[in-house]
Protein backbone atom coordinates (compact mmCIF):
# COMPACT_ATOMS: atom_id res chain seq x y z
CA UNK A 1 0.00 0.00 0.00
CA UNK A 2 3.34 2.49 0.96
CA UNK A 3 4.38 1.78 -2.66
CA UNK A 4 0.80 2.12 -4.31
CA UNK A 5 -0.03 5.73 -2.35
CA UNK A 6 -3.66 3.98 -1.15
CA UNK A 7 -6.03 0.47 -0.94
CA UNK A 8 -7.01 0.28 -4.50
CA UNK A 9 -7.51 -3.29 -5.34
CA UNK A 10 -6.51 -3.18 -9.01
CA UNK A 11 -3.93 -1.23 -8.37
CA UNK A 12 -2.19 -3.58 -5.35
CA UNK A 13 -2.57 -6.66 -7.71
CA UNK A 14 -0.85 -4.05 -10.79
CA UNK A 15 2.10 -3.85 -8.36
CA UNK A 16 2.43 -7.44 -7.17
CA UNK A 17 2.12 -8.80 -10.96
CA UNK A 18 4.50 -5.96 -11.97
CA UNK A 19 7.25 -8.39 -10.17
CA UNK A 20 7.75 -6.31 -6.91
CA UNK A 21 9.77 -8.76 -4.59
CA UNK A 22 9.66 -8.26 -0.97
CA UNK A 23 9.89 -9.46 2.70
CA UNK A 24 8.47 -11.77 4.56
CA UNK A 25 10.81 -12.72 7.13
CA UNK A 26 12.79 -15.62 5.36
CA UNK A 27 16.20 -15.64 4.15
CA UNK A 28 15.04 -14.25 0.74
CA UNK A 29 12.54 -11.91 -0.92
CA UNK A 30 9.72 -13.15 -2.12
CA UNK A 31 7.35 -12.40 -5.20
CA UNK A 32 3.85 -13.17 -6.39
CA UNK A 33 3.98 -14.81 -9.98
CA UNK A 34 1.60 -12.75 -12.35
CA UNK A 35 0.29 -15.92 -14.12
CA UNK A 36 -1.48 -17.34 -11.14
CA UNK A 37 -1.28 -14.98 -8.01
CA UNK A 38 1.10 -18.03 -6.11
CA UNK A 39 3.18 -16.06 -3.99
CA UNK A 40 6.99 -17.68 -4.68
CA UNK A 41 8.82 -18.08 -1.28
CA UNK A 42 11.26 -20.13 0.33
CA UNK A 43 9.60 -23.10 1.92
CA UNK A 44 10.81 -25.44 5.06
CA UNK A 45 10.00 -29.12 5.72
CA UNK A 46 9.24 -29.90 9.18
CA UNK A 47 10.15 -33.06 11.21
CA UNK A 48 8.18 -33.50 14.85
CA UNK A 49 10.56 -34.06 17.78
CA UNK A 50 10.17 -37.47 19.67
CA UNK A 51 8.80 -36.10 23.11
CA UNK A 52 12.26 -37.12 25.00
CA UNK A 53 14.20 -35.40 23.02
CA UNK A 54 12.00 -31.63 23.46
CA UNK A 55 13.92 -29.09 25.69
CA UNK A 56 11.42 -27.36 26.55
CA UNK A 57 7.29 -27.33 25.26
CA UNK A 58 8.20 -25.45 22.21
CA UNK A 59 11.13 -27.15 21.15
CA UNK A 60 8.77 -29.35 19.24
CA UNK A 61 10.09 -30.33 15.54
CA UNK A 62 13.33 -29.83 13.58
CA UNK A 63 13.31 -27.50 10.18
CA UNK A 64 15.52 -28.13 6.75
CA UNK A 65 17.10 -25.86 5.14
CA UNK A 66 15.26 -23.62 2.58
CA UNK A 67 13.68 -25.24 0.07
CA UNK A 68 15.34 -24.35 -2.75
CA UNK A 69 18.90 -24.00 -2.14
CA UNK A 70 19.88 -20.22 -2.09
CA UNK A 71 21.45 -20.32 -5.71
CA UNK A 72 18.15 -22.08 -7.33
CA UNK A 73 15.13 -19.85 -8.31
CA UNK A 74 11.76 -19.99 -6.58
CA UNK A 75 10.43 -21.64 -9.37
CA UNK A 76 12.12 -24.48 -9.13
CA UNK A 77 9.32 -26.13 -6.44
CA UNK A 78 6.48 -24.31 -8.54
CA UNK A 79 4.24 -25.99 -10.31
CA UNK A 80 4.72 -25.13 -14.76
CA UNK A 81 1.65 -23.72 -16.35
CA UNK A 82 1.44 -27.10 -17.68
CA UNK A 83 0.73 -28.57 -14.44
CA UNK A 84 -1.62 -25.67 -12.84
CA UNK A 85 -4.24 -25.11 -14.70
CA UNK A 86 -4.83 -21.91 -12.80
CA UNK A 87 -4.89 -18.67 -14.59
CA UNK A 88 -5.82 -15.28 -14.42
CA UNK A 89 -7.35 -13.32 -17.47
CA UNK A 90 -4.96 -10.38 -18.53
């Protein structure tokens, strides 16, 4: 909204298809992907902690590493436009 000067729908989703990247607390920016509104961010696979192993109640499951590797692109766990038949008209 600080980079669109208001709440105009249209013009929010302008912005975000135009390719504006930005942050959302991960170890990269992130984007939304004009084709089909999916927001392209770093994902994390989550393992549960056997109970005797939690310090404490939150220590509760382990995390990977970012899914994908810092030097591969977003899209590389996106489904193709072949395989999401989701679409926006232009």
């Amino acid at each position: 909204m600080a980079e669109t000067k208001g709440t105009d729908g249209p013009r929010i989703v302008e912005y975000l298809e135009s390719g504006a990247k930005f942050g959302v607390q991960k170890g990269r920016e992130s984007y939304f992907r004009a084709r089909d509104h999916q927001i392209m961010t770093e994902m994390y696979a989550i393992t549960a902690l056997p109970a005797a192993e939690q310090k404490d109640r939150y220590d509760i499951f382990t995390s990977s590493p970012a899914v994908p590797g810092p030097e591969e692109s977003l899209e590389a766990i996106a489904a193709t436009p072949e395989e999401n038949s989701c679409t926006f008209p232009s």
